[in-house]
C-alpha atoms as a PDB file:
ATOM      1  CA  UNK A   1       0.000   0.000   0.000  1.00  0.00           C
ATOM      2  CA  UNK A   2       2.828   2.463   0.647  1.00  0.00           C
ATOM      3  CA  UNK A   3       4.681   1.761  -2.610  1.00  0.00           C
ATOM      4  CA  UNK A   4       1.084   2.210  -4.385  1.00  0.00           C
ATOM      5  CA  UNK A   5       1.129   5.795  -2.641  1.00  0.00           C
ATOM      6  CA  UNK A   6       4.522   6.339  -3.457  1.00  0.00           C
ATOM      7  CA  UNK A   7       3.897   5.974  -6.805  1.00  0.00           C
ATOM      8  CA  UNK A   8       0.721   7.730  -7.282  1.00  0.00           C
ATOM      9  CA  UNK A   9       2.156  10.922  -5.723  1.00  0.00           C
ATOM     10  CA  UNK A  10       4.913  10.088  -8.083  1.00  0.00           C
ATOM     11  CA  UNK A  11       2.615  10.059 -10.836  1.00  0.00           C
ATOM     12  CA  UNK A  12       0.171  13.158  -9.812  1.00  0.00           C
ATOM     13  CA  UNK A  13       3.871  15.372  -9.014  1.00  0.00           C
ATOM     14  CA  UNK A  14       5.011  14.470 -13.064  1.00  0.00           C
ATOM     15  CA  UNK A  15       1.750  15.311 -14.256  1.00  0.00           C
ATOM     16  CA  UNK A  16       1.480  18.846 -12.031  1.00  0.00           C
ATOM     17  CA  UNK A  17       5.530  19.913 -13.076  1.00  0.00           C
ATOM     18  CA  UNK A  18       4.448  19.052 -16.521  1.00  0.00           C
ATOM     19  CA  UNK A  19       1.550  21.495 -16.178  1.00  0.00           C
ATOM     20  CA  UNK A  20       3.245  24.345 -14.879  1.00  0.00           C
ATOM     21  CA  UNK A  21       6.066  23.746 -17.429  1.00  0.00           C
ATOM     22  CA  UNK A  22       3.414  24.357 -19.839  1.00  0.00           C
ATOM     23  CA  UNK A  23       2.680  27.864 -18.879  1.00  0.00           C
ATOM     24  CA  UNK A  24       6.052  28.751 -20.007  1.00  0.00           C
ATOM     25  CA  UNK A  25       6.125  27.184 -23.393  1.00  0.00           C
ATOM     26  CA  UNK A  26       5.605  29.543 -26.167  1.00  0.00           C
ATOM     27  CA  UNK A  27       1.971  28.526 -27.837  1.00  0.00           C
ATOM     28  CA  UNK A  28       2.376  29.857 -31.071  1.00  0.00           C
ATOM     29  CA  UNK A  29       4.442  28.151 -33.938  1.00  0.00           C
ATOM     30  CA  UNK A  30       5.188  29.118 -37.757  1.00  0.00           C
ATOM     31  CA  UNK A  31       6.839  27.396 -40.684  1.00  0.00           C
ATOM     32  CA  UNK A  32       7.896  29.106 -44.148  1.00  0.00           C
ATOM     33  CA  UNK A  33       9.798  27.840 -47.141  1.00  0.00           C
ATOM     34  CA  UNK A  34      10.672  29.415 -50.153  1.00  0.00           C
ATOM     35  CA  UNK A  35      12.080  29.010 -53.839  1.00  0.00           C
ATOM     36  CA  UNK A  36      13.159  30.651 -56.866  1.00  0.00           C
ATOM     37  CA  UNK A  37      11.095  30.033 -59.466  1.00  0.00           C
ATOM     38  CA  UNK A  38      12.314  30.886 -63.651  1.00  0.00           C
ATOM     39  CA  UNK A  39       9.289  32.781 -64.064  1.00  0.00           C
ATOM     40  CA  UNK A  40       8.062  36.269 -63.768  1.00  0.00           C
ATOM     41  CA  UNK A  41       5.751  36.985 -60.683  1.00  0.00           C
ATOM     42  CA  UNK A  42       2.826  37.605 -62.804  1.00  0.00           C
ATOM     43  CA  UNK A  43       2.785  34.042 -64.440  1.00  0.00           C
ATOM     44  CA  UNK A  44       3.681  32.233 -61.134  1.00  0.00           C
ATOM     45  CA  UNK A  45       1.285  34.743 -58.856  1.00  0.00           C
ATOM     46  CA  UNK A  46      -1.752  33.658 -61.869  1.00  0.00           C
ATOM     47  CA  UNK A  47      -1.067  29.622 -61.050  1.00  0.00           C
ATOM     48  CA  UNK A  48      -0.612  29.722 -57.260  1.00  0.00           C
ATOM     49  CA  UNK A  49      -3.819  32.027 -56.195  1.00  0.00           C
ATOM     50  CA  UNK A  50      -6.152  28.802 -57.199  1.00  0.00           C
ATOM     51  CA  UNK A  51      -6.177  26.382 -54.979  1.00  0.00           C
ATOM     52  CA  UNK A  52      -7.467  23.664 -57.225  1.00  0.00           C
ATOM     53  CA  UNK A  53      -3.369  23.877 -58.667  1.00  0.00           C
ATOM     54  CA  UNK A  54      -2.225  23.287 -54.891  1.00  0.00           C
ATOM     55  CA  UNK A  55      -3.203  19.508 -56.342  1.00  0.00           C
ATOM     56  CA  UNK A  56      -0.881  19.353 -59.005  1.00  0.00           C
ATOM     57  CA  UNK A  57       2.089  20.614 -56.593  1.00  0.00           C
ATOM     58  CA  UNK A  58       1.228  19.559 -52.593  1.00  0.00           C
ATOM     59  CA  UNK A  59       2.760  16.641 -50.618  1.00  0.00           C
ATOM     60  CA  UNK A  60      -0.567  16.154 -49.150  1.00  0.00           C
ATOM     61  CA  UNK A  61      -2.811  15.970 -52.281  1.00  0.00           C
ATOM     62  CA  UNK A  62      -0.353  13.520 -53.933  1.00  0.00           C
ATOM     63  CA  UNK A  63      -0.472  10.913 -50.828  1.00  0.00           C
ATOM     64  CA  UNK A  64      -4.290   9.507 -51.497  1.00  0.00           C
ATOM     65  CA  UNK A  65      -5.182   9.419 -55.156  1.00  0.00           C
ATOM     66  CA  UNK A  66      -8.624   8.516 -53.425  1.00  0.00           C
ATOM     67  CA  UNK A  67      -9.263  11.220 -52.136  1.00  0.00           C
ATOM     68  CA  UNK A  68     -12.062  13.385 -52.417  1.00  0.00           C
ATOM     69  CA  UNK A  69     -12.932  16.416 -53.179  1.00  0.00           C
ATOM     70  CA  UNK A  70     -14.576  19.189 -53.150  1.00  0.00           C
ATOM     71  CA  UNK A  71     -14.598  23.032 -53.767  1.00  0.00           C
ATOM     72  CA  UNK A  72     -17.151  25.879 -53.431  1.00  0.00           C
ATOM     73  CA  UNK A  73     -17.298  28.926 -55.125  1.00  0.00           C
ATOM     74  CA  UNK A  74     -15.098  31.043 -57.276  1.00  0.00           C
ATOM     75  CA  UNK A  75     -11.542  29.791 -57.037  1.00  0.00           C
ATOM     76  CA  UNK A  76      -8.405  32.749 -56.931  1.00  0.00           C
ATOM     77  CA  UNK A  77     -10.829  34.596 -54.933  1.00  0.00           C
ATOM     78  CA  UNK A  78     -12.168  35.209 -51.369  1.00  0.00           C
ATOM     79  CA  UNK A  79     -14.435  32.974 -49.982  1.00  0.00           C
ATOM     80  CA  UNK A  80     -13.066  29.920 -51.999  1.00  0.00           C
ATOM     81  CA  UNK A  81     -13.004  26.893 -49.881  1.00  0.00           C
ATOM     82  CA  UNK A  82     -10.986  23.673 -51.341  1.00  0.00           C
ATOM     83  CA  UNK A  83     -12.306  20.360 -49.161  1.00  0.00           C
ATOM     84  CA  UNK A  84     -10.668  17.194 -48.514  1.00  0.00           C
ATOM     85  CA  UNK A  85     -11.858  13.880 -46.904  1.00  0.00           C
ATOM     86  CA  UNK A  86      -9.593  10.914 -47.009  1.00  0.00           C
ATOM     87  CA  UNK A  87      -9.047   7.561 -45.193  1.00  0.00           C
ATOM     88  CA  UNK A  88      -5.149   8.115 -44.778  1.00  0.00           C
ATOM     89  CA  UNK A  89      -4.604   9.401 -41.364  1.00  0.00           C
ATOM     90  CA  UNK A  90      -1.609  11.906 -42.739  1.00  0.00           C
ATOM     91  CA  UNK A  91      -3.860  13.270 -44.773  1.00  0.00           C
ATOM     92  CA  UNK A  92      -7.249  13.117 -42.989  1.00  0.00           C
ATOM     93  CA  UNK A  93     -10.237  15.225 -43.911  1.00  0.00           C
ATOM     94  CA  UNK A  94     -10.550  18.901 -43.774  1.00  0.00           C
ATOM     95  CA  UNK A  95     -10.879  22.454 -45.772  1.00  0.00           C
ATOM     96  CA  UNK A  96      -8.782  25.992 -46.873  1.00  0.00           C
ATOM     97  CA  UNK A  97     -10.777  28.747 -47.238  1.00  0.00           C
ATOM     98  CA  UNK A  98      -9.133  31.529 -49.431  1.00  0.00           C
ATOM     99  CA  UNK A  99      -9.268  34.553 -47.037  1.00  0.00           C
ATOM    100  CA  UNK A 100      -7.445  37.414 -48.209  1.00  0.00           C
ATOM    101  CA  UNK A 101      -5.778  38.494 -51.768  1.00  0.00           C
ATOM    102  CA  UNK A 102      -3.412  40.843 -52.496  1.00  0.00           C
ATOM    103  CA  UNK A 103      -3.222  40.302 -56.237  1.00  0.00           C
ATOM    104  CA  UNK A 104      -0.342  39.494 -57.690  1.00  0.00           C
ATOM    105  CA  UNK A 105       1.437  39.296 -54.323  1.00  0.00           C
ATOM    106  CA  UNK A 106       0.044  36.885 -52.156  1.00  0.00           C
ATOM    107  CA  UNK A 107      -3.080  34.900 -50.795  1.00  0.00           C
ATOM    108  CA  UNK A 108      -3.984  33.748 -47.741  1.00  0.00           C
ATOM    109  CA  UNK A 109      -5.984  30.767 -46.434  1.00  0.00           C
ATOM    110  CA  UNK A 110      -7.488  29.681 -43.260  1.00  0.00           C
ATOM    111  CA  UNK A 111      -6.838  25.730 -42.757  1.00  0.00           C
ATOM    112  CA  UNK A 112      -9.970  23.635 -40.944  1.00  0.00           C
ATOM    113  CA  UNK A 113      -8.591  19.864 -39.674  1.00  0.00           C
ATOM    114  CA  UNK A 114     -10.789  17.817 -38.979  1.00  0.00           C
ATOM    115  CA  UNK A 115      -9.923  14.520 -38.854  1.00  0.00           C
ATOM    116  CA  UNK A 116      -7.668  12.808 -37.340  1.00  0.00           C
ATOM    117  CA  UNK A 117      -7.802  15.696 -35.174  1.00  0.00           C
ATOM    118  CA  UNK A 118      -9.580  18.784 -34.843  1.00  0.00           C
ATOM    119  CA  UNK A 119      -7.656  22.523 -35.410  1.00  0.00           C
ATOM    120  CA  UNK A 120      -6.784  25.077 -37.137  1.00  0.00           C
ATOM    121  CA  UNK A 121      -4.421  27.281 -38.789  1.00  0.00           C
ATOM    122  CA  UNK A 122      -2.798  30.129 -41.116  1.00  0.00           C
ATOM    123  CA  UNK A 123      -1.400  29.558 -44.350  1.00  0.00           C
ATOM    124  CA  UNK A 124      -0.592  31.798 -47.426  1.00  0.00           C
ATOM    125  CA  UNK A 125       1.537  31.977 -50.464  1.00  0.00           C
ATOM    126  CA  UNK A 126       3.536  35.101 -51.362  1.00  0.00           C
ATOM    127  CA  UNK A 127       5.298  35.926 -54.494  1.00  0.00           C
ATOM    128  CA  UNK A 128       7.988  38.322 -54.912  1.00  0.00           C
ATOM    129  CA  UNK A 129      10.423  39.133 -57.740  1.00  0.00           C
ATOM    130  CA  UNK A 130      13.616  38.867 -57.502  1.00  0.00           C
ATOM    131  CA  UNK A 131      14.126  40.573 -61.056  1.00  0.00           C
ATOM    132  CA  UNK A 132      11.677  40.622 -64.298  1.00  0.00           C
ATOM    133  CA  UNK A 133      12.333  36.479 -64.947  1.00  0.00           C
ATOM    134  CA  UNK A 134      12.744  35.012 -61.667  1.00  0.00           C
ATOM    135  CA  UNK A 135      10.211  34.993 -58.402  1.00  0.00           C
ATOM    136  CA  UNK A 136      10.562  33.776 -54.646  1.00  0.00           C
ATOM    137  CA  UNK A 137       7.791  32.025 -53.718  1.00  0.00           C
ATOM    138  CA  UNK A 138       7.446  31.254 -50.192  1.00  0.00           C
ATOM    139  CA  UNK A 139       4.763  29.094 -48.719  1.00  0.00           C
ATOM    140  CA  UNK A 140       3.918  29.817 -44.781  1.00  0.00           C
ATOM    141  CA  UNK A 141       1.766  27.987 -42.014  1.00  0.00           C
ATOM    142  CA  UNK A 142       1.235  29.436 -38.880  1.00  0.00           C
ATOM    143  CA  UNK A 143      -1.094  28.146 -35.954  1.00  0.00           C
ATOM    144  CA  UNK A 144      -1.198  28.012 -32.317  1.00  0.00           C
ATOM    145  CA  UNK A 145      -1.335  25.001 -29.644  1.00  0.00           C
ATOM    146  CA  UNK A 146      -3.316  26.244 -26.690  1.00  0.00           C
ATOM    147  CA  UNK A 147      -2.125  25.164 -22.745  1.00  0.00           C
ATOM    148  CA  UNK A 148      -1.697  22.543 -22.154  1.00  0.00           C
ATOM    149  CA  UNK A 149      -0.956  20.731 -25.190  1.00  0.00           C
ATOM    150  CA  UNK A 150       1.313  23.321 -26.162  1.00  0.00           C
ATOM    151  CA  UNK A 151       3.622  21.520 -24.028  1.00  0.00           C
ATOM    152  CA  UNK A 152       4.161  18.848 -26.967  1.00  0.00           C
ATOM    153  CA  UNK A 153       5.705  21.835 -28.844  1.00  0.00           C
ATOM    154  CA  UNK A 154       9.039  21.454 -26.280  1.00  0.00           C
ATOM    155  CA  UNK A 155       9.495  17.838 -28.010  1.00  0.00           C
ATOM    156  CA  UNK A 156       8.494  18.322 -31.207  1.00  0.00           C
ATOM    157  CA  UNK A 157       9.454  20.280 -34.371  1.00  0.00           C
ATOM    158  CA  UNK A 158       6.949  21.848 -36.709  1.00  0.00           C
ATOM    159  CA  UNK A 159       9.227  23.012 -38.844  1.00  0.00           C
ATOM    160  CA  UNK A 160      10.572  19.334 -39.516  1.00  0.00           C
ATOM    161  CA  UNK A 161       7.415  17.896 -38.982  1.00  0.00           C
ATOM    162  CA  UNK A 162       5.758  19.697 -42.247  1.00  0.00           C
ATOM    163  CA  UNK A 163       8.739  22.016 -43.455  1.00  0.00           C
ATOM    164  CA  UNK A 164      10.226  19.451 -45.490  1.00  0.00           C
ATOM    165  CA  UNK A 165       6.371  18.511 -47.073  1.00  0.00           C
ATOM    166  CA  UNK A 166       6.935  22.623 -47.772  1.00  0.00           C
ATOM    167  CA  UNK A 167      10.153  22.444 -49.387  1.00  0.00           C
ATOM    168  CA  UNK A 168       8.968  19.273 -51.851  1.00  0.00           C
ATOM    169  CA  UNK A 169       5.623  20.945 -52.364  1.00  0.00           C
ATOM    170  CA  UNK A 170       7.915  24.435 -53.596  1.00  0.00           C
ATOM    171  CA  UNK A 171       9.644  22.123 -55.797  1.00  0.00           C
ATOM    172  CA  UNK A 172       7.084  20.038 -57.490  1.00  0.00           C
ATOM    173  CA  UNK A 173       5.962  23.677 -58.549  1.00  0.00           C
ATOM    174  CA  UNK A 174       8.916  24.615 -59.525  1.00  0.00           C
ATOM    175  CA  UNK A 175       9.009  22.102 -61.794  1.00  0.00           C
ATOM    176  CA  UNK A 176       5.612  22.542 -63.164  1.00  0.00           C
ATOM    177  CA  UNK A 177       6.130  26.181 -63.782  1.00  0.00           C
ATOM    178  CA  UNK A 178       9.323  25.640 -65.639  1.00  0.00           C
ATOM    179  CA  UNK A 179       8.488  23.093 -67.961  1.00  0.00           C
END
């Protein structure tokens, strides 16, 4: 009986330093990649403001050829939402809703998981030239893990949890712009 109590005050004192630790981990996280693209802004700006094309380019659209989907409204504009549902867990089911455009500079989503689990976050995609035949292109994600689960952010890396998906995504549009 004593080694039981030992243990669950063992157990209750882990849980309670893990707790306060918590309220000292930063909540908020962001992730941005970028490329070079042979292209001037206009063209590249004109294929990555509809999200349909993120399908052609994206990790995540590429893992479940099953997949479905579905889009409302006009796409390249506000109020564009691009839909997902899918079996595979790393790709799970969920929506981007086109929030904001700047045209010819950059757009702006709002990301809706749902499945496997529930959240949500920032993304955009920004376009800038670096003269009149090349553009940087960088791709961003930003969200925010409230207390206490932002304590998984201390072992855990979102940058090489989804930067390199980021980096491969840049590329396959690289590639597709450059042909």
């Amino acid at each position: 009986m004593k080694t039981l109590k030992i243990i669950l005050f063992a157990v209750i004192g882990i849980i309670a330093l893990a707790l306060v630790a918590a309220m000292f981990v930063k909540e908020d996280y962001a992730v941005e990649k970028e490329v070079i693209i042979n292209k001037p802004k206009a063209v590249v700006f004109d294929y990555v403001k509809y999200l349909k094309n993120q399908n052609n380019f994206s990790v995540w659209a590429s893992m479940d050829p099953q997949m479905k989907k579905t889009f409302k409204g006009t796409d390249g504009t506000t109020g564009f939402v691009s839909a997902w549902q899918s079996k595979n867990e790393d790709v799970g089911t969920g929506e981007q809703t086109i929030i904001n455009v700047v045209e010819g500079q950059r757009i702006d989503y709002m990301l809706r998981f749902i499945e496997p689990f529930e959240s949500s976050a920032n993304a955009y995609m920004a376009t800038e030239s670096v003269d009149s035949t090349h553009t940087k292109v960088k791709w961003g994600f930003s969200g925010k893990m409230e207390y206490p689960t932002n304590l998984m952010l201390v072992f855990m890396s979102m940058d090489q949890m989804i930067g390199k998906d980021f980096e491969t995504g840049l590329n396959n549009l690289k590639g597709i712009l450059e042909k």
